[in-house]
Protein backbone atom coordinates (compact mmCIF):
# COMPACT_ATOMS: atom_id res chain seq x y z
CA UNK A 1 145.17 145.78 142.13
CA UNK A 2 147.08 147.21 144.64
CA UNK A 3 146.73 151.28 146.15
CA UNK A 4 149.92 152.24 144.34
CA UNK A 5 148.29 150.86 140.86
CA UNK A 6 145.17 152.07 141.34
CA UNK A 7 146.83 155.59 142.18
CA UNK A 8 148.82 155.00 139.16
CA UNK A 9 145.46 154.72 137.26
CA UNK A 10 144.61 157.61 138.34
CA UNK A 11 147.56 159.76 137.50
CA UNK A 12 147.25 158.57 133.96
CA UNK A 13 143.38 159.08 133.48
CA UNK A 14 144.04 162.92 135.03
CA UNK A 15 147.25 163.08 132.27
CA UNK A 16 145.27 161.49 129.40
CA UNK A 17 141.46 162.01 129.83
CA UNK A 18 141.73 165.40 131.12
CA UNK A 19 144.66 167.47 129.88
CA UNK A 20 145.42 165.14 126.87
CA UNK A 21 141.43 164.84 125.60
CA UNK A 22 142.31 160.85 124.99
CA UNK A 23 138.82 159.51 124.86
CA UNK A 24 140.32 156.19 123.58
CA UNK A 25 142.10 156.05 126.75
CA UNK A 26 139.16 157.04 128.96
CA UNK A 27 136.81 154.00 127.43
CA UNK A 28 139.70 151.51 127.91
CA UNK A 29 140.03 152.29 131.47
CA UNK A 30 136.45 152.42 132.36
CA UNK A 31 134.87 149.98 133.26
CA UNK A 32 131.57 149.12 130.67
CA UNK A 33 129.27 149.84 133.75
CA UNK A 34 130.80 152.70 134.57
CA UNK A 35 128.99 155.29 136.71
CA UNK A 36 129.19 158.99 137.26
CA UNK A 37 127.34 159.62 140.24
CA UNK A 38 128.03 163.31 139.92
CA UNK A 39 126.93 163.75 136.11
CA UNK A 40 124.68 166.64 136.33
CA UNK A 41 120.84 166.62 135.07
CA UNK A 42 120.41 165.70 131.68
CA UNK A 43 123.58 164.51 131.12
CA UNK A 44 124.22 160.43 130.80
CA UNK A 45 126.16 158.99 134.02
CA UNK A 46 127.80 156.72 131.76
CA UNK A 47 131.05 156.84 130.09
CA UNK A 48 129.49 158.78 127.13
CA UNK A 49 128.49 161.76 129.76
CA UNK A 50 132.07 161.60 130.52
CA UNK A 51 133.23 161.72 126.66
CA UNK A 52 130.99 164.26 126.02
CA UNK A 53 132.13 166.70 128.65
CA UNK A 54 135.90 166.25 128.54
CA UNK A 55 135.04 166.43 124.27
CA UNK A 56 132.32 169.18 123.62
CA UNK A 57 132.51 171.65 126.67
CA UNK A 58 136.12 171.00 127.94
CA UNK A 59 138.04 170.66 125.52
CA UNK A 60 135.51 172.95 122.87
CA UNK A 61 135.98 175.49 125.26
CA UNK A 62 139.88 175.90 126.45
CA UNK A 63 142.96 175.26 125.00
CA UNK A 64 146.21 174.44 127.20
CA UNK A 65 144.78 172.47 129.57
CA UNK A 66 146.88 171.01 132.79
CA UNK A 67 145.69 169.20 135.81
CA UNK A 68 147.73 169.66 138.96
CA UNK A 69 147.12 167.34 141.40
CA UNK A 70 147.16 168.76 145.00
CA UNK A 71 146.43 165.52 147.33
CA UNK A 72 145.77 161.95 146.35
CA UNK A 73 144.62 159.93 148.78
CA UNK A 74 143.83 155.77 148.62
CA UNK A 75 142.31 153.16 150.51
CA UNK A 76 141.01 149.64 149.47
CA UNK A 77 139.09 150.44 146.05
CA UNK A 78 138.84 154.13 146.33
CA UNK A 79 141.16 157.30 145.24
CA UNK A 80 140.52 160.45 145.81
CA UNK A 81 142.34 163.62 144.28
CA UNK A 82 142.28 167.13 145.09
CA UNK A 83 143.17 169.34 141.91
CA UNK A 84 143.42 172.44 139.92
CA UNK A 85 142.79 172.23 135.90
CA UNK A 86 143.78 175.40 134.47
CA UNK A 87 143.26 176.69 130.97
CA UNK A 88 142.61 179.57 127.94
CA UNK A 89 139.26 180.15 127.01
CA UNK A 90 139.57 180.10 123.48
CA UNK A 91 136.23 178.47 122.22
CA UNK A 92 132.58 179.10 123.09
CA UNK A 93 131.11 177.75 126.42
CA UNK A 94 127.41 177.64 126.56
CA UNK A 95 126.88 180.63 124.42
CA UNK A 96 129.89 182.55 125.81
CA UNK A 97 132.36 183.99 123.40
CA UNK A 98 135.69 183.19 123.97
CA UNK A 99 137.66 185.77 126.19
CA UNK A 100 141.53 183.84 126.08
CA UNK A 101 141.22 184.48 129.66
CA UNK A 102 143.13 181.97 132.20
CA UNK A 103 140.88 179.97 134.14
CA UNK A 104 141.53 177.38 137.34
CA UNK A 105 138.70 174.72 138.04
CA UNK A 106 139.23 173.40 141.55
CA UNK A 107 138.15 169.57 141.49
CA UNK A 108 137.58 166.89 144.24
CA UNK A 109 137.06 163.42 142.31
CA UNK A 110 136.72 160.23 144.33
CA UNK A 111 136.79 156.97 141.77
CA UNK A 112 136.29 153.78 142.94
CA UNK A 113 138.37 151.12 140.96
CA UNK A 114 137.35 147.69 140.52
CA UNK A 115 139.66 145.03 138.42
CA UNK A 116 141.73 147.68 136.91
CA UNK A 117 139.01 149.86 135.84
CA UNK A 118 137.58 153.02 136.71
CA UNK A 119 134.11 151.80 137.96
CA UNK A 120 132.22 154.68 139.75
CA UNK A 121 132.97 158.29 139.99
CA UNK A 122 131.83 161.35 142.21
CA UNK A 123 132.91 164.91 142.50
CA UNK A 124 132.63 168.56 143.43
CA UNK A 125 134.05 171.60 141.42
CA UNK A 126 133.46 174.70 140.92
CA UNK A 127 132.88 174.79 137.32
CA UNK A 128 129.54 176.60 137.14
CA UNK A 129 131.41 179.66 138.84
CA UNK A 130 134.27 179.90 136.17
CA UNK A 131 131.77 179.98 133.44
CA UNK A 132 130.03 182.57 135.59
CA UNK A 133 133.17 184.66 135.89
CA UNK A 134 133.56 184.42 131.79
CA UNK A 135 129.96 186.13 131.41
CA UNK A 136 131.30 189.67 133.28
């Protein structure tokens, strides 16, 4: 695949994994080996650690979610994106009532894509901190 496809991948799995919740999507784009290199202890690396946070803290949690996508950045078999995901918290996270404040996660993802697919991921956000922020 080419940068511009593989950029184009990603554009779609931040529009239909992340805002959209399309877990349907997520496993047809991943590769079956998929690997999450950032999935944090306890949770699989695999595609179902993936599933299961986009499905049962995610989207559980916040309603109206949007991804805006900063920077993208490709070469060879990797793209990376700089991005905000804002949303409501409307639904429990990890024991937290929900406040219906606005949030913004601020996400680095790099994916390497092999053969179409989403093969490896890693990334950095500050996630913990939000859910921090929702406690006071």
């Amino acid at each position: 695949m080419s940068i511009d496809q593989n950029k184009a991948l990603l554009v779609s799995y931040n529009n239909e994994v992340i805002e959209k919740g399309n877990m349907d999507f997520f496993r047809q784009i991943a590769a079956p080996d998929f690997l999450n290199h950032s999935a944090p202890k306890g949770m699989p690396a695999s595609i179902d650690g993936i599933i299961y946070f986009f499905t049962d803290i995610l989207h559980a949690a916040f309603t109206d979610i949007q991804v805006e996508v900063l920077d993208m950045i490709a070469e060879n078999d990797k793209v990376a994106t700089r991005k905000i995901i804002t949303g409501t918290h409307t639904g429990a996270l990890f024991g937290i009532a929900p406040t219906g404040k606005k949030i913004t996660i601020k996400v680095i993802d790099v994916f390497t894509v092999s053969g179409g697919k989403l093969k490896e991921h890693w990334g950095e956000n500050n996630f913990a901190a939000v859910a921090e922020l929702l406690k006071a």
